[in-house]
Protein backbone atom coordinates (compact mmCIF):
# COMPACT_ATOMS: atom_id res chain seq x y z
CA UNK A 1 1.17 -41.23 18.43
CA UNK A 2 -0.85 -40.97 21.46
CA UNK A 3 -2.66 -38.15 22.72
CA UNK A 4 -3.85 -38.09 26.38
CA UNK A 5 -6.43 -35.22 25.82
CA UNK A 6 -8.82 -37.81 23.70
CA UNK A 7 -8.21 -40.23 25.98
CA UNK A 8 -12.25 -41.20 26.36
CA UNK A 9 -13.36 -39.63 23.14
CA UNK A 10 -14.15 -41.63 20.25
CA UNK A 11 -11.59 -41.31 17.28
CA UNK A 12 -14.44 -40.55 15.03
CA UNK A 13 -16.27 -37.75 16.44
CA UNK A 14 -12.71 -36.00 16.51
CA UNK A 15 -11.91 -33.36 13.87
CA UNK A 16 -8.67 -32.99 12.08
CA UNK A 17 -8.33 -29.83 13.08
CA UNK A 18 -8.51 -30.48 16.94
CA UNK A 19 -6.19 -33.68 16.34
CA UNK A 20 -3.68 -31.82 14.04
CA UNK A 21 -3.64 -28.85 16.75
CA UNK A 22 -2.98 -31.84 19.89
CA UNK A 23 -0.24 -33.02 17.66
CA UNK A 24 1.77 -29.96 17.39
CA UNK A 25 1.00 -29.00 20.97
CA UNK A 26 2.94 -32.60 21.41
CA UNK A 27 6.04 -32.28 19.21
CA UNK A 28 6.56 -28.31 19.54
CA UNK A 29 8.04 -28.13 16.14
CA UNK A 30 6.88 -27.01 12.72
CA UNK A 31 5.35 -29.38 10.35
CA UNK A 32 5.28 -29.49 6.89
CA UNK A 33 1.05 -29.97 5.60
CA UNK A 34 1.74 -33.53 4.35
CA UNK A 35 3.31 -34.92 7.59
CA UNK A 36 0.49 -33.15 9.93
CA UNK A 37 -1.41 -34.65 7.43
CA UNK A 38 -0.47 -37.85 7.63
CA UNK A 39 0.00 -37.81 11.69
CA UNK A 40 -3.61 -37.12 11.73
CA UNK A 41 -5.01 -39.34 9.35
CA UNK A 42 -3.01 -42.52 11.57
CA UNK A 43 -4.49 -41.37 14.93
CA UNK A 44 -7.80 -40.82 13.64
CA UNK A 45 -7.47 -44.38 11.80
CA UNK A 46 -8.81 -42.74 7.87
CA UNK A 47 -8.50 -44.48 5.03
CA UNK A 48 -7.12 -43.37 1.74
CA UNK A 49 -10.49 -42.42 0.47
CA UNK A 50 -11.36 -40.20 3.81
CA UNK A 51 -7.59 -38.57 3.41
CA UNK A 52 -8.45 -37.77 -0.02
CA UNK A 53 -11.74 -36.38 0.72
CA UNK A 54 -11.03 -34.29 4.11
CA UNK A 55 -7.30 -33.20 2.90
CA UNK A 56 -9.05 -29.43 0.96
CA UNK A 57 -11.35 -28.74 4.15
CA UNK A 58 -8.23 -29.31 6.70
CA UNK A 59 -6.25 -27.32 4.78
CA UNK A 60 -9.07 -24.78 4.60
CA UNK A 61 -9.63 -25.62 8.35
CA UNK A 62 -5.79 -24.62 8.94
CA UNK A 63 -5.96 -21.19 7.16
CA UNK A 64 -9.10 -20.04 8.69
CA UNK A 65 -8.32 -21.22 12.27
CA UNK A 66 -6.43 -18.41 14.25
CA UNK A 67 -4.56 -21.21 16.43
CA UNK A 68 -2.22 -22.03 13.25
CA UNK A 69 0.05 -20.23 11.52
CA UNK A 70 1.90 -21.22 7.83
CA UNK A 71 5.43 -20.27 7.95
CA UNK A 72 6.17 -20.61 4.53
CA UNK A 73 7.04 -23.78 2.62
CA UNK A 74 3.86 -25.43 3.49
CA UNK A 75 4.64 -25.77 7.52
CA UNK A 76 2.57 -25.44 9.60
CA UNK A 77 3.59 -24.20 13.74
CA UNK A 78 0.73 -23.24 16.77
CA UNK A 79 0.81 -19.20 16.56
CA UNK A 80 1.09 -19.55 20.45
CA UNK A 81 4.65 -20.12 20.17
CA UNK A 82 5.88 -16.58 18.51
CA UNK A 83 5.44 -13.61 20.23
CA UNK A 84 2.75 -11.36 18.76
CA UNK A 85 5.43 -8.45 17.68
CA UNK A 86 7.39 -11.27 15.63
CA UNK A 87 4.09 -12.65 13.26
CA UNK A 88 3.99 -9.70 11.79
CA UNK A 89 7.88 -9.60 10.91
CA UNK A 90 7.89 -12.70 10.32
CA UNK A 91 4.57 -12.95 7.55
CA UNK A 92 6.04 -9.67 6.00
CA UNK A 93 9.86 -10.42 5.44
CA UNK A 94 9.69 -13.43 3.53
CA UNK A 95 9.87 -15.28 6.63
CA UNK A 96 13.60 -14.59 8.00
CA UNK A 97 12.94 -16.93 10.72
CA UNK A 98 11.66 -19.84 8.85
CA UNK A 99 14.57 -22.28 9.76
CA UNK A 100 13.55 -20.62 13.79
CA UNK A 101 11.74 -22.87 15.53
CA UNK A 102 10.84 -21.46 19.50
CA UNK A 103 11.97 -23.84 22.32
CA UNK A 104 10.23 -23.22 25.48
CA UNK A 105 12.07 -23.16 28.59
CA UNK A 106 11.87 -26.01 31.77
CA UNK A 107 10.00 -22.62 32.93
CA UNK A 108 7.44 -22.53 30.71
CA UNK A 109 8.35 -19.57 28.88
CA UNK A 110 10.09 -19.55 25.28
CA UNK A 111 13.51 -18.87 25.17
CA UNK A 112 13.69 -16.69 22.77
CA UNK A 113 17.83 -15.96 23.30
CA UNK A 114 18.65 -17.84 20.20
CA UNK A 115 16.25 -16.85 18.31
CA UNK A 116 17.21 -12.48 18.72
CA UNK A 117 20.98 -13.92 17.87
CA UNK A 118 19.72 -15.53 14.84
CA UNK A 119 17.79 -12.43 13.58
CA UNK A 120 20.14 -9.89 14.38
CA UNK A 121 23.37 -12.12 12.62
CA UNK A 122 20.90 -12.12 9.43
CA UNK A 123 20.14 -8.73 9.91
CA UNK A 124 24.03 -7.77 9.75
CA UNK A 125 24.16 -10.02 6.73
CA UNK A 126 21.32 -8.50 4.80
CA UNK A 127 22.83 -4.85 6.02
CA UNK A 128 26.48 -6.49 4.94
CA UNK A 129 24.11 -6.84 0.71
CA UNK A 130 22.61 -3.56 0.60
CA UNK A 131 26.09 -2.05 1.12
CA UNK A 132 27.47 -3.76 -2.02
CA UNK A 133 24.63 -3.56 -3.78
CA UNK A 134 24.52 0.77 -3.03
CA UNK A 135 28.26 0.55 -4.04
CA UNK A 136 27.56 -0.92 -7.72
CA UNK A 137 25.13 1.93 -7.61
CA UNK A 138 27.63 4.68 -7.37
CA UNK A 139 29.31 4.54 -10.33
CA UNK A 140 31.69 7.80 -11.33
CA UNK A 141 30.16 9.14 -15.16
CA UNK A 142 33.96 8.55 -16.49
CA UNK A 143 33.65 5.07 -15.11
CA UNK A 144 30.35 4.54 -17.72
CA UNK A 145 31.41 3.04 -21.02
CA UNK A 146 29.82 3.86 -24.79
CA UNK A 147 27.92 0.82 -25.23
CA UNK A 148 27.02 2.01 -28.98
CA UNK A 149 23.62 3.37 -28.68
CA UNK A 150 24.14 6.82 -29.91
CA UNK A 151 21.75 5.70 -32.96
CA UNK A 152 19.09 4.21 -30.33
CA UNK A 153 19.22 7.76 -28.32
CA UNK A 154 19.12 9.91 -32.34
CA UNK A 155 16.02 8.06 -33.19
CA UNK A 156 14.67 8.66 -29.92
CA UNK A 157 15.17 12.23 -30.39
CA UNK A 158 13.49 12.16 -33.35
CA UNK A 159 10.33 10.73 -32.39
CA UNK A 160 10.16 13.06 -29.59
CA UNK A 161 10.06 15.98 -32.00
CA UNK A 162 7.80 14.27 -34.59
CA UNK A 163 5.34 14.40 -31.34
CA UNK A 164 5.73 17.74 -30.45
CA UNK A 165 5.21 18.93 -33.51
CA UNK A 166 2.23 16.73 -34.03
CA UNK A 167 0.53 18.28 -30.65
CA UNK A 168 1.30 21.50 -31.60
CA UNK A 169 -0.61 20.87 -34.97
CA UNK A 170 -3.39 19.97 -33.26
CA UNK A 171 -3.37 22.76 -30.79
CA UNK A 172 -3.16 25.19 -34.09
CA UNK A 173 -6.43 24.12 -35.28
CA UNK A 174 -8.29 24.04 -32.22
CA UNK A 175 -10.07 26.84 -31.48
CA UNK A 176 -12.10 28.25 -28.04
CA UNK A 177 -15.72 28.55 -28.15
CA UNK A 178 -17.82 30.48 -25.31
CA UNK A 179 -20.88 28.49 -24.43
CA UNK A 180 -22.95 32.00 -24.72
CA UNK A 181 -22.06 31.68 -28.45
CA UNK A 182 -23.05 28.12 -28.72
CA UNK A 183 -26.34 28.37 -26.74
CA UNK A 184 -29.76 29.69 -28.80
CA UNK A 185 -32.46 31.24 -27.49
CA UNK A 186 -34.31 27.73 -27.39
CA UNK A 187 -31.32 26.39 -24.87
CA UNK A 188 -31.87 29.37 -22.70
């Protein structure tokens, strides 16, 4: 892959980081860790032993950098390309938009049509759940059958009064003191 911003620069004064965020700027689509990984670790010419060594701090280097963003499943996208209302969503609702990927327009801007058709289908669909789900809710008493734990609800009972009576024992032989009667005339 060739990237026309180092053009002049030498490969190894470049960090991943920088390299990893030229590569997405190129491509415009998510990446999963291991192939911005790997994209990086061909242009920058690493071996095996440098991959092995840098891979923890450029994965540190991609959580603490605000240019990235992790949208689940270990890809990785430039946080450029959402609009700021949609992180949030996005990072909160076990990413809904994960198989979203923003295409920017010949204009420049994203076109972000797709993408609202795309959110609100899924939002009919989760909508279309929590309707059937409320309905196995609402089930009529005469609709709930005796599933034999009369015995388990008895015993239940019973322990419930062996515990009441044993706090009212214990109430019974407490008794209130007043601190004037518990004081001497040293204490005072």
């Amino acid at each position: 892959m060739e990237l026309k911003e180092f053009d002049g620069k030498k490969k190894e004064e470049l960090a991943m980081i920088d390299v990893a965020k030229a590569i997405l700027d190129q491509v415009h689509d998510l990446m999963h860790f291991n192939d911005l990984l790997s994209e990086v670790s061909e242009y920058l010419d690493l071996s095996d032993d440098e991959i092995e060594s840098g891979m923890g701090q450029f994965y540190t280097d991609l959580n603490i950098d605000g240019r990235f963003i992790s949208l689940g499943d270990n890809h990785w996208g430039l946080r450029e390309w959402y609009p700021v209302d949609s992180i949030d969503e996005e990072l909160t609702h076990d990413n809904d938009l994960e198989k979203v990927t923003p295409k920017q327009a010949e204009d420049g801007f994203d076109d972000l049509e797709h993408v609202e058709k795309e959110v609100m289908d899924d939002a009919e669909e989760e909508l279309d759940d929590q309707a059937v789900n409320e309905d196995e809710e609402n089930v009529a008493p005469d609709e709930i059958t005796d599933d034999g734990d009369e015995d388990d609800l008895d015993e239940y009972s019973s322990d419930i009064e062996d515990l009441e009576d044993d706090r009212k024992a214990s109430q019974d032989n407490q008794s209130i003191v007043d601190d004037e009667d518990v004081l001497t005339d040293d204490d005072e």
